[in-house]
PDB file of N, CA and C in Angstrom:
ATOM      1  N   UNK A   1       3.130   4.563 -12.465  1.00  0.00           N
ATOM      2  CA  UNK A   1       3.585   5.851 -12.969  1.00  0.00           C
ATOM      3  C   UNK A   1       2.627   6.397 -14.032  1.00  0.00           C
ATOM      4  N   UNK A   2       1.659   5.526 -14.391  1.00  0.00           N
ATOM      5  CA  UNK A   2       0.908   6.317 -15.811  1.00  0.00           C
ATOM      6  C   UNK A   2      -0.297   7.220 -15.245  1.00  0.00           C
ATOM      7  N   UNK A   3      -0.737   6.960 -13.863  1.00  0.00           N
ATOM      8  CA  UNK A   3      -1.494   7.690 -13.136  1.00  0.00           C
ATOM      9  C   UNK A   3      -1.235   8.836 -13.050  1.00  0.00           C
ATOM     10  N   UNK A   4       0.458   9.294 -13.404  1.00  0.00           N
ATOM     11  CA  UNK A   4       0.919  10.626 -13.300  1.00  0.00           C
ATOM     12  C   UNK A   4       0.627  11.320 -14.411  1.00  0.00           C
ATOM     13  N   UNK A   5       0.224  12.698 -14.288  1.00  0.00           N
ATOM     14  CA  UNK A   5       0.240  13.787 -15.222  1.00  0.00           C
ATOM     15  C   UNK A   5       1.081  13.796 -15.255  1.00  0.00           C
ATOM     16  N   UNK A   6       1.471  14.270 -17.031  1.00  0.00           N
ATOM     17  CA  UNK A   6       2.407  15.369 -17.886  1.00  0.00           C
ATOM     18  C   UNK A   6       3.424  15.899 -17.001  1.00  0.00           C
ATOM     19  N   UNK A   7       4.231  15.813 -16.665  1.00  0.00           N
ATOM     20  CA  UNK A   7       5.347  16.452 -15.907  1.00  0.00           C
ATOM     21  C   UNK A   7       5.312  16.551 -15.261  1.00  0.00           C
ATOM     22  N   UNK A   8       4.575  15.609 -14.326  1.00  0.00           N
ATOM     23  CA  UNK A   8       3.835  15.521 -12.612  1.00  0.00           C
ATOM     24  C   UNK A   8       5.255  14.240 -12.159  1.00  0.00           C
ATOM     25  N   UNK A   9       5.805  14.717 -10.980  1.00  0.00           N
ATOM     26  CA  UNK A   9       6.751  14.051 -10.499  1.00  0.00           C
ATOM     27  C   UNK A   9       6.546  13.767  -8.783  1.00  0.00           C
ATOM     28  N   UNK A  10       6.898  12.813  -8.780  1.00  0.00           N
ATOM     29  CA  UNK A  10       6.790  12.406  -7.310  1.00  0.00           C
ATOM     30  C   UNK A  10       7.962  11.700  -6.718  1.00  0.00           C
ATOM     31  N   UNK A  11       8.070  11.815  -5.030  1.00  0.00           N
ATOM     32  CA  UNK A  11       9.309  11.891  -4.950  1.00  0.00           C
ATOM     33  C   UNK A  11       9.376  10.424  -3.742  1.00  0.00           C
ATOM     34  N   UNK A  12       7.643  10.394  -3.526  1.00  0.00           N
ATOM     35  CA  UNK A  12       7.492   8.952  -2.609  1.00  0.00           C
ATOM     36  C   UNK A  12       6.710   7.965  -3.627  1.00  0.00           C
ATOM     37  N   UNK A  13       6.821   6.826  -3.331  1.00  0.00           N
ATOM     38  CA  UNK A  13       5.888   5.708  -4.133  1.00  0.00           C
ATOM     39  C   UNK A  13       4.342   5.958  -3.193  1.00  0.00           C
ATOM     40  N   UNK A  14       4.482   6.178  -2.217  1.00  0.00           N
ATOM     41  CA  UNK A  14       3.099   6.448  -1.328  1.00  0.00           C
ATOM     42  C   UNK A  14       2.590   7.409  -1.827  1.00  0.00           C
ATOM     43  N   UNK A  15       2.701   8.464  -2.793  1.00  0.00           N
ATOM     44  CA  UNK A  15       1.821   9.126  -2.859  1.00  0.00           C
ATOM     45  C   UNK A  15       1.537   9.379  -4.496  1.00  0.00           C
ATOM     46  N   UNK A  16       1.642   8.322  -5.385  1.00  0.00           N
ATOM     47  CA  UNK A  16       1.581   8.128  -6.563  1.00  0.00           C
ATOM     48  C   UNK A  16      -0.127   7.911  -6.415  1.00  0.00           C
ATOM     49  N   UNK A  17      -0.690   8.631  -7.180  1.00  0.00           N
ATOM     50  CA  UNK A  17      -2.348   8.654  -7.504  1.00  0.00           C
ATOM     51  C   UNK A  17      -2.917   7.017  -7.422  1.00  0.00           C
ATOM     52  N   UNK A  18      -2.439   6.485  -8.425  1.00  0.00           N
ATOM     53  CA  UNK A  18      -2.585   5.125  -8.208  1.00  0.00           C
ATOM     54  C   UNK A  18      -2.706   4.098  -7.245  1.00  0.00           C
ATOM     55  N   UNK A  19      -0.993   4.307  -6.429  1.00  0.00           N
ATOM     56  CA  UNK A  19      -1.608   3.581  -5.418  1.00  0.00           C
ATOM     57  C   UNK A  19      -2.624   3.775  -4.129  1.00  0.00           C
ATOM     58  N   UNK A  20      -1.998   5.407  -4.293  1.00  0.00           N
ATOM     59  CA  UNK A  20      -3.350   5.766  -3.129  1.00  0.00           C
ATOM     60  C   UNK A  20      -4.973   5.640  -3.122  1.00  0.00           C
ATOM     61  N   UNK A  21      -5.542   5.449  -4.526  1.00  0.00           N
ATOM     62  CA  UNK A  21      -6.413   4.940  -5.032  1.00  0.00           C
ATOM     63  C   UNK A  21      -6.799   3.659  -4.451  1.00  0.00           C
ATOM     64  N   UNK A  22      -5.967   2.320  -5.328  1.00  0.00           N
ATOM     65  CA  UNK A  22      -5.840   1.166  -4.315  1.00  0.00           C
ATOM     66  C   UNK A  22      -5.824   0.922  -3.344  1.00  0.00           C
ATOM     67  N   UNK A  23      -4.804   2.075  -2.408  1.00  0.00           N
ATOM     68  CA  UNK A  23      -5.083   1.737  -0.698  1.00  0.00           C
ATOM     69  C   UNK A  23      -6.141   2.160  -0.009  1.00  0.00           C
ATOM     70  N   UNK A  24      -6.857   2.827  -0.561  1.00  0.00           N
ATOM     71  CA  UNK A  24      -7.767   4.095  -0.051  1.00  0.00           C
ATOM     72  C   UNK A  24      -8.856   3.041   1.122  1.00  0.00           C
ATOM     73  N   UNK A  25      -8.962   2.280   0.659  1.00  0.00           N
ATOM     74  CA  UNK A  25     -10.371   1.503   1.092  1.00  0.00           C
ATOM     75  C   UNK A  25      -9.880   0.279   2.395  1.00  0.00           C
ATOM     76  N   UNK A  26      -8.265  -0.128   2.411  1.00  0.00           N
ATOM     77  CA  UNK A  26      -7.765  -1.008   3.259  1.00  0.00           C
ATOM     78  C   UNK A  26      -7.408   0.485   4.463  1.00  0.00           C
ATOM     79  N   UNK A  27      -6.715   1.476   3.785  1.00  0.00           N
ATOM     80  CA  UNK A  27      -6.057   2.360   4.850  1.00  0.00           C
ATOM     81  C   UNK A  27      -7.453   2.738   5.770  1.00  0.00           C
ATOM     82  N   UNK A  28      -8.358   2.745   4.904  1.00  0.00           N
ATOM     83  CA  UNK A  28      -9.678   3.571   5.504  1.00  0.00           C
ATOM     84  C   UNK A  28     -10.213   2.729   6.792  1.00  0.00           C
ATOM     85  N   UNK A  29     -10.379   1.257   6.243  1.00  0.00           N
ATOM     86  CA  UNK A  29     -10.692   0.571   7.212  1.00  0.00           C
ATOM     87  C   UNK A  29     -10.016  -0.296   8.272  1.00  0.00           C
ATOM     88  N   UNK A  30      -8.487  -0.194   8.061  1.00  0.00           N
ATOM     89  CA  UNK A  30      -7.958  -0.757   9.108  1.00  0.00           C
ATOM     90  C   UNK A  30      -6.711  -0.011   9.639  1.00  0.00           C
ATOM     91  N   UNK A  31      -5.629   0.447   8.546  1.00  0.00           N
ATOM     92  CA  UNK A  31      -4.387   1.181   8.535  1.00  0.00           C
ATOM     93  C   UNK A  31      -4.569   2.413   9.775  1.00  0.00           C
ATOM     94  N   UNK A  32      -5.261   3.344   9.381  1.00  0.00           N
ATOM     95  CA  UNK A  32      -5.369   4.116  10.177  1.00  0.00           C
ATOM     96  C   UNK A  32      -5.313   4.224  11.184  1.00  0.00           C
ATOM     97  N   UNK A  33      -6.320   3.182  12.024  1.00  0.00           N
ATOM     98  CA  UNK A  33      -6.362   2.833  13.456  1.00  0.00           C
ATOM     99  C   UNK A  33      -5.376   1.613  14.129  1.00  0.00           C
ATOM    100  N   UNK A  34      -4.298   1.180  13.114  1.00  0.00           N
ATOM    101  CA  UNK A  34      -3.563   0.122  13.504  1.00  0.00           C
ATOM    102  C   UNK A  34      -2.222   0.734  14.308  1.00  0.00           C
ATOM    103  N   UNK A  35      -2.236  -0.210  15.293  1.00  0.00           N
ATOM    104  CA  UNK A  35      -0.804   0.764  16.077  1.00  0.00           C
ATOM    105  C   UNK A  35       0.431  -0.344  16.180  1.00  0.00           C
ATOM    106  N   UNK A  36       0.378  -1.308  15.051  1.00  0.00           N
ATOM    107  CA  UNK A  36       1.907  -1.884  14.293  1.00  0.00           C
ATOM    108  C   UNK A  36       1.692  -1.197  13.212  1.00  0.00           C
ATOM    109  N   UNK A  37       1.208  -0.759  12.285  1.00  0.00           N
ATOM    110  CA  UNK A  37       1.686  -0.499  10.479  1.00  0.00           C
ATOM    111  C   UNK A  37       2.013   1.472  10.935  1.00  0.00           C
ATOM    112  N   UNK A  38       3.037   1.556  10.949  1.00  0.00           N
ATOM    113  CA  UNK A  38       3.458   3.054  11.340  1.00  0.00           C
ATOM    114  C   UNK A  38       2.913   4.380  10.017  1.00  0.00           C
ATOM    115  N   UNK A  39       3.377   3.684   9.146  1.00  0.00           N
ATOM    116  CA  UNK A  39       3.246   4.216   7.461  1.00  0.00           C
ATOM    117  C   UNK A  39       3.115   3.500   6.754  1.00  0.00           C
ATOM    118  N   UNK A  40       2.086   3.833   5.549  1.00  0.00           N
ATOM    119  CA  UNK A  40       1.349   3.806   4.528  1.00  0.00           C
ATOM    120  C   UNK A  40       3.631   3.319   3.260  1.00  0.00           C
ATOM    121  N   UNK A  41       3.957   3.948   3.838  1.00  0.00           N
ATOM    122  CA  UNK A  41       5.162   3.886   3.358  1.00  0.00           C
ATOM    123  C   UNK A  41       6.238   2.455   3.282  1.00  0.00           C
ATOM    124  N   UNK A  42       5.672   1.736   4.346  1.00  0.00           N
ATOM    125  CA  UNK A  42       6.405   0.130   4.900  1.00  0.00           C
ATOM    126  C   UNK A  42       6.220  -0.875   4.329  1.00  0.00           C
ATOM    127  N   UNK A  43       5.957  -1.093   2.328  1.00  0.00           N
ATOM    128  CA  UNK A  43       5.607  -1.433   1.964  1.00  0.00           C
ATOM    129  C   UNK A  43       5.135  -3.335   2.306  1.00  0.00           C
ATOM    130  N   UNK A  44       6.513  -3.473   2.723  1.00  0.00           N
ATOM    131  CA  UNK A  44       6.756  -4.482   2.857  1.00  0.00           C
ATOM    132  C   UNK A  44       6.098  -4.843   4.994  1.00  0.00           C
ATOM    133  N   UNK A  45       5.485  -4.041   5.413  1.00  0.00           N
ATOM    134  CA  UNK A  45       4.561  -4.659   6.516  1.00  0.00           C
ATOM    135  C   UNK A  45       3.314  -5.406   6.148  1.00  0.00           C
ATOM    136  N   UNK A  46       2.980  -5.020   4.923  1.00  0.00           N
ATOM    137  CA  UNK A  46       1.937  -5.816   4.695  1.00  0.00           C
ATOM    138  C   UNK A  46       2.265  -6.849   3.191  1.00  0.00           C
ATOM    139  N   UNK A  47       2.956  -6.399   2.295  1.00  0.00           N
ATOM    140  CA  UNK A  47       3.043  -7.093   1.166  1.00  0.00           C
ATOM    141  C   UNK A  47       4.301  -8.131   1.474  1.00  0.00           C
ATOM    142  N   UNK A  48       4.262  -9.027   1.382  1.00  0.00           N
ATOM    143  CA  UNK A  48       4.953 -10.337   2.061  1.00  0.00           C
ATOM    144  C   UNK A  48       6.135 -10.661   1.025  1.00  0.00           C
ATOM    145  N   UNK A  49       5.633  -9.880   0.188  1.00  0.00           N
ATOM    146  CA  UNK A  49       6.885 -10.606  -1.071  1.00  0.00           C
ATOM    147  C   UNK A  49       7.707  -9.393  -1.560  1.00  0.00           C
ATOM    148  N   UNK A  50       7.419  -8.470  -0.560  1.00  0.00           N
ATOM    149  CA  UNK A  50       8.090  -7.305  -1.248  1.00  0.00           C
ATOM    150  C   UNK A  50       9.292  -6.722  -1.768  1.00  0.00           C
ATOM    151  N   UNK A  51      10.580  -7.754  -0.768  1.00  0.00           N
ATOM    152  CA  UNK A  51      11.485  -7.686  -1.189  1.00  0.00           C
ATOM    153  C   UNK A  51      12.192  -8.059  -2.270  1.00  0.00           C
ATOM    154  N   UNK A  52      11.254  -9.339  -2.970  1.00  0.00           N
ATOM    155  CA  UNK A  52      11.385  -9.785  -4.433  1.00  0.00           C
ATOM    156  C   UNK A  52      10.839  -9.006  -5.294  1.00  0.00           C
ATOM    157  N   UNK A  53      10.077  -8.160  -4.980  1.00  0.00           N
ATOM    158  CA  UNK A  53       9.323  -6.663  -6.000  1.00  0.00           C
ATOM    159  C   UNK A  53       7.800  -7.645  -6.274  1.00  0.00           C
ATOM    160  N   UNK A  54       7.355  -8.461  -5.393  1.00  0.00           N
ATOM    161  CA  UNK A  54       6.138  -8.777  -5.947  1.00  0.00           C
ATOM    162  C   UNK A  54       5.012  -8.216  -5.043  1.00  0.00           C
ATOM    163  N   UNK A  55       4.329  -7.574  -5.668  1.00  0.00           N
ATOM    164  CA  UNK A  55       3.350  -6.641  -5.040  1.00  0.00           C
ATOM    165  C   UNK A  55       1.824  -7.269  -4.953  1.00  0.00           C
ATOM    166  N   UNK A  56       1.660  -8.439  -5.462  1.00  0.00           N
ATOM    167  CA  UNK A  56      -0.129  -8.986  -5.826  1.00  0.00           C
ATOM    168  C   UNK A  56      -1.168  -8.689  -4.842  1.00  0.00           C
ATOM    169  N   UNK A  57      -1.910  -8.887  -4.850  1.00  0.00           N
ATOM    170  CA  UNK A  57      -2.985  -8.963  -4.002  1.00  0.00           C
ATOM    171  C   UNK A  57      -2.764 -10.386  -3.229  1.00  0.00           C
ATOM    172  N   UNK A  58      -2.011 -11.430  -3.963  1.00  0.00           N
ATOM    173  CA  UNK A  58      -2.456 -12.821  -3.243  1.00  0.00           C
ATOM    174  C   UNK A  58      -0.986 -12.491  -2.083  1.00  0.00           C
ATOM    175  N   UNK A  59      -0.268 -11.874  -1.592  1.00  0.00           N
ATOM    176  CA  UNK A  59       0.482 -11.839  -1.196  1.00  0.00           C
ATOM    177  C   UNK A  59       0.719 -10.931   0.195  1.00  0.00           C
ATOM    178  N   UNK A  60      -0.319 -10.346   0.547  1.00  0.00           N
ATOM    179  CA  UNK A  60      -1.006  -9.537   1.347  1.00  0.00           C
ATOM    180  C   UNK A  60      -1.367  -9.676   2.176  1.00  0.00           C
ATOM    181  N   UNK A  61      -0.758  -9.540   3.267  1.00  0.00           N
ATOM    182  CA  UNK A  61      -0.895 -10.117   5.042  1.00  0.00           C
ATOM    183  C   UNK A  61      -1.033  -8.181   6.065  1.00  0.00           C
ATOM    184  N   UNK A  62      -2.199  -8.007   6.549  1.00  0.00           N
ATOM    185  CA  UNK A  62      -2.120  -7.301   6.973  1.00  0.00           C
ATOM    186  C   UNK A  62      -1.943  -7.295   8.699  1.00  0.00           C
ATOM    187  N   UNK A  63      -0.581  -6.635   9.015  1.00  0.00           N
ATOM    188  CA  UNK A  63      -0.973  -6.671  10.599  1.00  0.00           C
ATOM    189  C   UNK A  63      -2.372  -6.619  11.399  1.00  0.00           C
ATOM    190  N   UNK A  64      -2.553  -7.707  12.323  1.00  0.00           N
ATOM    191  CA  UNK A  64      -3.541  -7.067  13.669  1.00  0.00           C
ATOM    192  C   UNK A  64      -4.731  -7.081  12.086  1.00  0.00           C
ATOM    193  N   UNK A  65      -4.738  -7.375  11.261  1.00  0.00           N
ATOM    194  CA  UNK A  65      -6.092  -8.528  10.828  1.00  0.00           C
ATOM    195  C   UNK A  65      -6.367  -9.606   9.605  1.00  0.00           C
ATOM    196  N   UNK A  66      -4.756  -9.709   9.316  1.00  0.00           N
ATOM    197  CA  UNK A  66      -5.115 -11.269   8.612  1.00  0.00           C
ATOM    198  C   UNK A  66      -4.752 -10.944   6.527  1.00  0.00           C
ATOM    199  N   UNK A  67      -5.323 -11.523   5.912  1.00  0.00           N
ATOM    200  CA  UNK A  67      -5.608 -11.517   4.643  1.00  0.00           C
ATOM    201  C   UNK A  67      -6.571 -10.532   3.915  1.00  0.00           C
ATOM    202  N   UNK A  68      -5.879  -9.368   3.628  1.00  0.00           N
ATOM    203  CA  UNK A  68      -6.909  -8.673   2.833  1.00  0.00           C
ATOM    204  C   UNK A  68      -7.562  -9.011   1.553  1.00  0.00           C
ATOM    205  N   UNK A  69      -8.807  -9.255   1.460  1.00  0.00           N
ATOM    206  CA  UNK A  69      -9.691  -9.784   0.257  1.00  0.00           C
ATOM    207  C   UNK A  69     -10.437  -8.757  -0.437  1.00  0.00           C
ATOM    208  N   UNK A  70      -9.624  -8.089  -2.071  1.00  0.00           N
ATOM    209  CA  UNK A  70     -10.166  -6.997  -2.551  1.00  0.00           C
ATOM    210  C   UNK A  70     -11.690  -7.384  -3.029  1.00  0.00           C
TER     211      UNK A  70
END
């Protein structure tokens, strides 16, 4: 949320500056062209722990190719 401007409100977690930042470079090279991950939105298709709210990098299984390594 600190990525947000001054009275800048958002109404999806997908499109918070921040994380789209972070995803920019996995969506670029694999998301896009993947035909299991539907949306950028499914948090939990790729983050494995998501339902406990843990978001890490070590936790990160991407459909159709494995372990993403930032």
């Amino acid at each position: 949320m600190a990525s947000l401007q001054e009275n800048e409100a958002t109404i999806r977690i997908s499109k918070v500056r921040y994380l789209q930042d972070k995803h920019e470079e996995v969506y670029n090279k694999v998301v896009k062209n993947s035909k299991k991950i539907k949306s950028m939105s499914l948090c939990d298709d790729c983050h494995q722990r998501a339902n406990e709210g843990v978001f890490d990098d070590d936790t990160v299984v991407i459909p159709e190719y494995g372990r993403w390594t930032w």
